[in-house]
Protein backbone atom coordinates (compact mmCIF):
# COMPACT_ATOMS: atom_id res chain seq x y z
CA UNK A 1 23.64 239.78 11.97
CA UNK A 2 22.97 239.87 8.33
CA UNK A 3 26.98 239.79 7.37
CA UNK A 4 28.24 236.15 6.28
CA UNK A 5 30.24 233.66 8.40
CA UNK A 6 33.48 232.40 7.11
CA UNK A 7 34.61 228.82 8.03
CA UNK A 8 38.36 227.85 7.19
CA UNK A 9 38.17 223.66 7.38
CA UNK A 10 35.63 221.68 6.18
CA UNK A 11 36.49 218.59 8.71
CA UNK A 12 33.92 217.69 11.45
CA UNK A 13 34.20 221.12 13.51
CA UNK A 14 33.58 222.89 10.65
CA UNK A 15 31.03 221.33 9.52
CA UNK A 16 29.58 221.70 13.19
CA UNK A 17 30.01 225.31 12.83
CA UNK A 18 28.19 225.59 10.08
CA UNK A 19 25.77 223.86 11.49
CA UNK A 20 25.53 225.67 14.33
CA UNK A 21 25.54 229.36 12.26
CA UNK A 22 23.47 228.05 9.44
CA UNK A 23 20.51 226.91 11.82
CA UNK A 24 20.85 230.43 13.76
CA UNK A 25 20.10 232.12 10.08
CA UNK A 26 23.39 233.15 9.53
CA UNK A 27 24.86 232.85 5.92
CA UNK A 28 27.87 230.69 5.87
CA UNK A 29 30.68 230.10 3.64
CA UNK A 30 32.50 226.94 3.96
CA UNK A 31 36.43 226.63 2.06
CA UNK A 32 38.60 223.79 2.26
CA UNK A 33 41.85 223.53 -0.18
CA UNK A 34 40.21 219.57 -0.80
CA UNK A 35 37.51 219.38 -2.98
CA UNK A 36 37.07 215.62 -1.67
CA UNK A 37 36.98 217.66 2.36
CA UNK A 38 34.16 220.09 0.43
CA UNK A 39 32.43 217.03 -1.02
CA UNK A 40 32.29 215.25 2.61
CA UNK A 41 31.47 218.32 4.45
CA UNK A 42 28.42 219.01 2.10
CA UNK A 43 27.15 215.14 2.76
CA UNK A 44 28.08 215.36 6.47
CA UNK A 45 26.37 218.63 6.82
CA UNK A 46 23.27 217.32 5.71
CA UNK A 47 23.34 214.30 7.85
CA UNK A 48 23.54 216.25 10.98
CA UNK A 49 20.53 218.77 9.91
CA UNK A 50 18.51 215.57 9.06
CA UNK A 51 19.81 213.80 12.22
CA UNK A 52 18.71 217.34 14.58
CA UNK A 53 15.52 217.49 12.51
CA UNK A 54 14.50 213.73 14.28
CA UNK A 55 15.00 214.62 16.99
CA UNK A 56 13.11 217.80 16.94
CA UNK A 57 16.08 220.14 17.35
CA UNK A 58 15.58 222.03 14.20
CA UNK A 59 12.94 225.05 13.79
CA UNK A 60 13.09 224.62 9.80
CA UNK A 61 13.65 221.73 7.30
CA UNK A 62 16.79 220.86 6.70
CA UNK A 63 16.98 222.08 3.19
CA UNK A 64 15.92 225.20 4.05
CA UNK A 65 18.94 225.50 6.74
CA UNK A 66 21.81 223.44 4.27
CA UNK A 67 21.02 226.44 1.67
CA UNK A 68 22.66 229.02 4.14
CA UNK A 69 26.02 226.97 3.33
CA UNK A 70 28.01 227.12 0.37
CA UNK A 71 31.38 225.25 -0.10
CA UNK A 72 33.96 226.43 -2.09
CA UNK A 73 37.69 226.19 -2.31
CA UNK A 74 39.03 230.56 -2.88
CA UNK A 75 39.61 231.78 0.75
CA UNK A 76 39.12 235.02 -0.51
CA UNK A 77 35.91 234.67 -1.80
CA UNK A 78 34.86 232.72 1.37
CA UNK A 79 35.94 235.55 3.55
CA UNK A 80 34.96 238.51 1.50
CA UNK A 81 32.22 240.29 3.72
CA UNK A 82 32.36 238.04 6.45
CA UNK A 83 31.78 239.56 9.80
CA UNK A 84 33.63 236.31 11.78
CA UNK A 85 36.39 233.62 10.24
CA UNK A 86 36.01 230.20 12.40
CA UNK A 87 39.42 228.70 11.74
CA UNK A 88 38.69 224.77 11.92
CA UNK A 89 42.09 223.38 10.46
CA UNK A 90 44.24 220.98 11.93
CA UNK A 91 45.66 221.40 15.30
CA UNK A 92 49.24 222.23 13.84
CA UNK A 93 50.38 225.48 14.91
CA UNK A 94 52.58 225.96 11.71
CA UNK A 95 49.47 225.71 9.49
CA UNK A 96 47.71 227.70 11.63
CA UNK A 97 49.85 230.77 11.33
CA UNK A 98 50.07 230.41 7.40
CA UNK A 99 46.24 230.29 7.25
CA UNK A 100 45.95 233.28 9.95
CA UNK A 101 48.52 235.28 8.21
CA UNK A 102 46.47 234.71 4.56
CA UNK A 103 43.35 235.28 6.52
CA UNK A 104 44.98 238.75 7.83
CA UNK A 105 45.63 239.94 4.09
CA UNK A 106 42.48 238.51 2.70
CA UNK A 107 40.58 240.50 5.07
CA UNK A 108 39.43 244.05 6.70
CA UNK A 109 40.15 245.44 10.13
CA UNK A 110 36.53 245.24 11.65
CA UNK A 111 36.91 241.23 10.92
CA UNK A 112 37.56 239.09 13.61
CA UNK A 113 39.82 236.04 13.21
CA UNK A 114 39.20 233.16 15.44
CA UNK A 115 40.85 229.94 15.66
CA UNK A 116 38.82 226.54 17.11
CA UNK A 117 41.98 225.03 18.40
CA UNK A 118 41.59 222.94 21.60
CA UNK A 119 44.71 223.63 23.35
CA UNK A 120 46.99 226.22 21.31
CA UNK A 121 47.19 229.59 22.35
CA UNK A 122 46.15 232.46 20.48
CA UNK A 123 49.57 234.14 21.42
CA UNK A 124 51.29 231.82 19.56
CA UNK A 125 49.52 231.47 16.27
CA UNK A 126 49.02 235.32 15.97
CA UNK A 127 53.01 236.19 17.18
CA UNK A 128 54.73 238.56 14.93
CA UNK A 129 51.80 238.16 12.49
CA UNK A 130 49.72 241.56 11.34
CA UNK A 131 46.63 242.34 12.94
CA UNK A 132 47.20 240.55 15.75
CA UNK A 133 44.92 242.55 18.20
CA UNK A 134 41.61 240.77 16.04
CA UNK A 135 43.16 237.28 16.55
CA UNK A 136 41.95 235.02 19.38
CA UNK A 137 40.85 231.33 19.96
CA UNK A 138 37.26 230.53 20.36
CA UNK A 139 37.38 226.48 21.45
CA UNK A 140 33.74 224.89 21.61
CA UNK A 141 32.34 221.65 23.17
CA UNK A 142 32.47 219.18 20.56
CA UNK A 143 29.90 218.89 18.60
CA UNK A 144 28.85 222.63 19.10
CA UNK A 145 25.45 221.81 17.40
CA UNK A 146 24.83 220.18 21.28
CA UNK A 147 26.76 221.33 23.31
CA UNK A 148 26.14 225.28 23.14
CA UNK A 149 29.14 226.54 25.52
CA UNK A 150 32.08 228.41 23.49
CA UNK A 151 35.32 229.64 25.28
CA UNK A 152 36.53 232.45 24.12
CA UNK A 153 40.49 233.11 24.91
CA UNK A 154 41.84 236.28 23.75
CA UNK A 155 46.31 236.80 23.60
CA UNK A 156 47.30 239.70 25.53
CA UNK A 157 47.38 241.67 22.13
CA UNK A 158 43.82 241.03 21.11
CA UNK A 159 41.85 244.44 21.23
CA UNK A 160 39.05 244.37 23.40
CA UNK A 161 36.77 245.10 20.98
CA UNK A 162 37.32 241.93 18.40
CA UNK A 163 36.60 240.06 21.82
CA UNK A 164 33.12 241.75 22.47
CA UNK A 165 32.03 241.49 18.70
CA UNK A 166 33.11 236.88 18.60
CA UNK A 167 30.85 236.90 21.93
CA UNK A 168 28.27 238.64 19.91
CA UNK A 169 28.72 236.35 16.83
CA UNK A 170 28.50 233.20 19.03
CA UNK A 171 25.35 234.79 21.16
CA UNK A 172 23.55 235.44 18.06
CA UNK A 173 24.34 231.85 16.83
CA UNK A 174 22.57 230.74 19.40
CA UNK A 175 26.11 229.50 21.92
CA UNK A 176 27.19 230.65 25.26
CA UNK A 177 30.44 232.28 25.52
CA UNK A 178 32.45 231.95 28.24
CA UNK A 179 35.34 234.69 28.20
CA UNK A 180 38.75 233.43 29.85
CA UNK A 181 40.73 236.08 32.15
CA UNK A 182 44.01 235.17 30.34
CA UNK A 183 45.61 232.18 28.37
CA UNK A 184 46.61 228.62 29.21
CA UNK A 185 47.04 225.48 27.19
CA UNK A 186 43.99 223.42 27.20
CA UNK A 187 41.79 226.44 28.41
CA UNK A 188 39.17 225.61 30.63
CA UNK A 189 37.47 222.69 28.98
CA UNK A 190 40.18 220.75 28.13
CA UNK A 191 41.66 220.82 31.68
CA UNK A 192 39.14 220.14 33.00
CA UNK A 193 38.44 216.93 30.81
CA UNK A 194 42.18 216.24 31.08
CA UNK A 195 42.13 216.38 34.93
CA UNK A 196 39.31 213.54 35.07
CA UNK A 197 41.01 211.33 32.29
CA UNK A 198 44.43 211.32 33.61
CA UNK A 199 42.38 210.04 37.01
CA UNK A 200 40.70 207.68 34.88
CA UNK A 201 43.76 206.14 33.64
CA UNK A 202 45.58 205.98 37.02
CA UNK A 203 42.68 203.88 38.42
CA UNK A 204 43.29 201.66 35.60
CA UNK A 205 46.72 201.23 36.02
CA UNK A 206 46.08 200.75 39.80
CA UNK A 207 43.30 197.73 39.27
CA UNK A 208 41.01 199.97 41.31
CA UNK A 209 38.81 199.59 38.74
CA UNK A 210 38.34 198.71 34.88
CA UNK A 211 37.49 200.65 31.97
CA UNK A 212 33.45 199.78 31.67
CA UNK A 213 32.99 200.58 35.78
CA UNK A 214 34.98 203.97 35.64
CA UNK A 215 32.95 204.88 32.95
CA UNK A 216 29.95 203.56 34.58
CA UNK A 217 30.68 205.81 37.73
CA UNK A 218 31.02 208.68 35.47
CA UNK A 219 27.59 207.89 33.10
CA UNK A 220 25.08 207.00 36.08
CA UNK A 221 26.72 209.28 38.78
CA UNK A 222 28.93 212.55 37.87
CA UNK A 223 27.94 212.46 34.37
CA UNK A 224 24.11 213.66 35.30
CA UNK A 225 24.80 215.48 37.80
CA UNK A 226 27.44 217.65 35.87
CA UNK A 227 24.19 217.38 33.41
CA UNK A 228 22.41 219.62 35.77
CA UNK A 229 25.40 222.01 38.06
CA UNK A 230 28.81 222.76 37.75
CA UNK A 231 31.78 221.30 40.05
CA UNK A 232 31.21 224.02 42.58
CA UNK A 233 27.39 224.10 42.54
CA UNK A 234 28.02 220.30 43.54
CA UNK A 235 30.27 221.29 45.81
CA UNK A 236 27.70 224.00 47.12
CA UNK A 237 24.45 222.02 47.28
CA UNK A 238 25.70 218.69 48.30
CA UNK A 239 27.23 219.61 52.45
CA UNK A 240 24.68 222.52 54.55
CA UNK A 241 26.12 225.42 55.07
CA UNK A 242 27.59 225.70 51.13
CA UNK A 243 30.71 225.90 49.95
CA UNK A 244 32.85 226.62 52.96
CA UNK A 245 31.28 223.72 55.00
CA UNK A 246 32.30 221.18 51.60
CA UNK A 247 35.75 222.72 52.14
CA UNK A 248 36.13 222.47 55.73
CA UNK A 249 34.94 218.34 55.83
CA UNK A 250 36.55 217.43 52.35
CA UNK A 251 39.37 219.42 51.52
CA UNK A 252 41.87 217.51 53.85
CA UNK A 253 41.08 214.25 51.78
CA UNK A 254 40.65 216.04 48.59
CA UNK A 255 44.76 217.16 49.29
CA UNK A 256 45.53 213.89 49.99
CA UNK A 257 44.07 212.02 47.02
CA UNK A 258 45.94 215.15 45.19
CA UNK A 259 49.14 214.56 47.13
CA UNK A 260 48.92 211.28 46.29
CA UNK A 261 49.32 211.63 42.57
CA UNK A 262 51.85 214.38 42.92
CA UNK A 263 49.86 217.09 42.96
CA UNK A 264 49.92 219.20 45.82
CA UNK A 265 47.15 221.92 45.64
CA UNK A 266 45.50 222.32 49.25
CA UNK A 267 42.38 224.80 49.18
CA UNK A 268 44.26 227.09 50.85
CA UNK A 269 41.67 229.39 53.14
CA UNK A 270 41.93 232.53 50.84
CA UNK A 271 41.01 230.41 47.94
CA UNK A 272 37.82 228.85 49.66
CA UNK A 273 36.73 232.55 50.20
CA UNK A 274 37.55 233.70 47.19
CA UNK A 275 34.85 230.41 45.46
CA UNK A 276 32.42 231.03 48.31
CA UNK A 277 31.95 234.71 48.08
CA UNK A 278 31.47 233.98 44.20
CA UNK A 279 29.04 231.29 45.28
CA UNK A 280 26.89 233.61 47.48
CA UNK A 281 26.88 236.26 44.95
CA UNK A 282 25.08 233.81 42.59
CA UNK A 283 23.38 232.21 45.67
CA UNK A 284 22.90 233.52 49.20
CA UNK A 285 22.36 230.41 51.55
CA UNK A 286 19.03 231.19 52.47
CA UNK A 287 18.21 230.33 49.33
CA UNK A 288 19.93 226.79 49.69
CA UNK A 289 17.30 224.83 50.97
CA UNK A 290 15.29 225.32 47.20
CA UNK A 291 18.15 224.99 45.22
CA UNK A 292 18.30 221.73 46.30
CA UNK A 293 14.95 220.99 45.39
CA UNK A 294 15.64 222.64 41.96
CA UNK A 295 18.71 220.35 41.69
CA UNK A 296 16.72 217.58 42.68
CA UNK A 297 13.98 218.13 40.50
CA UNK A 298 15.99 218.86 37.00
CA UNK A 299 17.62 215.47 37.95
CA UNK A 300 14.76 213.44 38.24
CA UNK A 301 13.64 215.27 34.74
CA UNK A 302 16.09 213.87 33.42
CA UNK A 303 16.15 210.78 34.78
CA UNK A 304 12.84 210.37 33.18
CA UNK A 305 13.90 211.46 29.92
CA UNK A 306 16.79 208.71 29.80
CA UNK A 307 15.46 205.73 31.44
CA UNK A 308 13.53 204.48 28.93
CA UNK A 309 16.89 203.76 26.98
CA UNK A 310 18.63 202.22 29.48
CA UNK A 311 19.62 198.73 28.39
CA UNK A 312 18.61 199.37 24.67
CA UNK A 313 20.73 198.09 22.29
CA UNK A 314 23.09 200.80 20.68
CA UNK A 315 22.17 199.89 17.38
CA UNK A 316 18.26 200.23 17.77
């Protein structure tokens, strides 16, 4: 892709952004109605590269990647020629539909318009607006510079096609889109996240447990294995017989512990199906046994790879 990217926000997803498009070669163009936001962003952008390039994450110098990204403060010239705009303002719907509507005059019909908002729905910033079919919400892991998934949520008016051509911006840029079958506040990410924290807090509140041991359950237990497979993979790989077996000997207390926060949402038997034939599509059970072994062995990888910080002071 040899077309510029357009970023509309210079705060820290922004930035991020262009870090992300600016180390995948992309040109980027950075606007921000602050010229103290465009002063920060420049700074802050070159405090990430330099903070990726000691760790070895970077395949170029840092000055040769920060010269992709220019910072200005006309939209139009920021979005003239621009193949993608990465909407990183505020989370204030408002303000989102005055930028999107600007952002919809400033620029062509083969020019996709995609917001970063965590929770707000495409549907709503793009209603009544023109050229709503090339609007939709593309909501990365924060920072997306390290964490490489991307959701991307089209409304029910996007056009299929402005979908197909973000997931080929974000491939190229080096992310991993994940396209959602239709909208919901939060998306998938951010319900997911939610889901855990509102646990969190409960155990708090009960005096199960304090702040530093949920956290510590979540660092040295579900936090690397989540490293390594997904909720159902766990689910999969941790009772014999997959899926259905995890189901059969968990979901009763899994509906309680649900129940018990008002939340009743048995896995019904259609729904277990439904995750286990998905589940044998990506991995029939006689290949169980090794995928184990694989899980096993990309934990102990990693393991190795973080042990050696363990107790370290956080300012070392």
């Amino acid at each position: 892709m040899s077309m510029p990217v357009a970023i509309v926000g210079a705060g820290s997803i922004g930035v991020a952004f262009a870090v992300v498009f600016a180390r995948a070669g992309l040109t980027v163009r950075c606007w921000d109605p602050d010229p103290a936001a465009l002063a920060r962003a420049e700074h802050d952008l070159a405090d990430r590269l330099a903070l990726l390039r000691t760790h070895d994450l970077l395949d170029e110098e840092p000055h040769v990647i920060a010269r992709r990204v220019s910072f200005g403060g006309d939209l139009a010239r920021a979005v003239t020629g621009a193949v993608l705009v990465q909407e990183c303002a505020p989370e204030r719907l408002e303000l989102k539909r005055e930028l999107f509507a600007d952002l919809a005059r400033l620029t062509g019909p083969d020019v996709v318009l995609v917001s970063s908002s965590s929770a707000i729905r495409a549907s709503l910033i793009a209603d009544g607006l023109p050229e709503a079919d090339r609007m939709l919400v593309g909501h990365p892991g924060n920072p997306p510079y390290l964490l490489s998934v991307i959701e991307v949520v089209p409304a029910p008016e996007t056009h299929p096609d402005a979908v197909k051509r973000a997931c080929a911006a974000y491939s190229a840029a080096g992310l991993q889109p994940v396209v959602l079958g239709r909208e919901v506040e939060g998306f998938v990410f951010n319900r997911l996240q939610g889901a855990l924290l509102r646990e969190a807090y409960c155990l708090l509140r009960d005096g199960v447990a304090s702040v530093e041991d949920i956290d510590t359950v979540v660092r040295l237990g579900l936090g690397l294995r989540w490293a390594v497979i997904g909720p159902f993979e766990t689910a999969d790989l941790n009772t014999r017989g997959g899926i259905t077996a995890h189901a059969e000997k968990m979901g009763p207390a899994y509906e309680r512990m649900g129940a018990e926060r008002g939340q009743h949402d048995p896995w019904t038997p259609d729904l277990v199906a439904r995750a286990d034939a998905q589940r044998r599509a990506l991995l029939p059970l006689d290949g169980w046994e090794d995928r184990v072994r694989w899980r096993d062995e990309r934990l102990m990888e990693l393991l190795a790879a973080v042990r050696p910080r363990e107790g370290r002071s956080t300012v070392d």
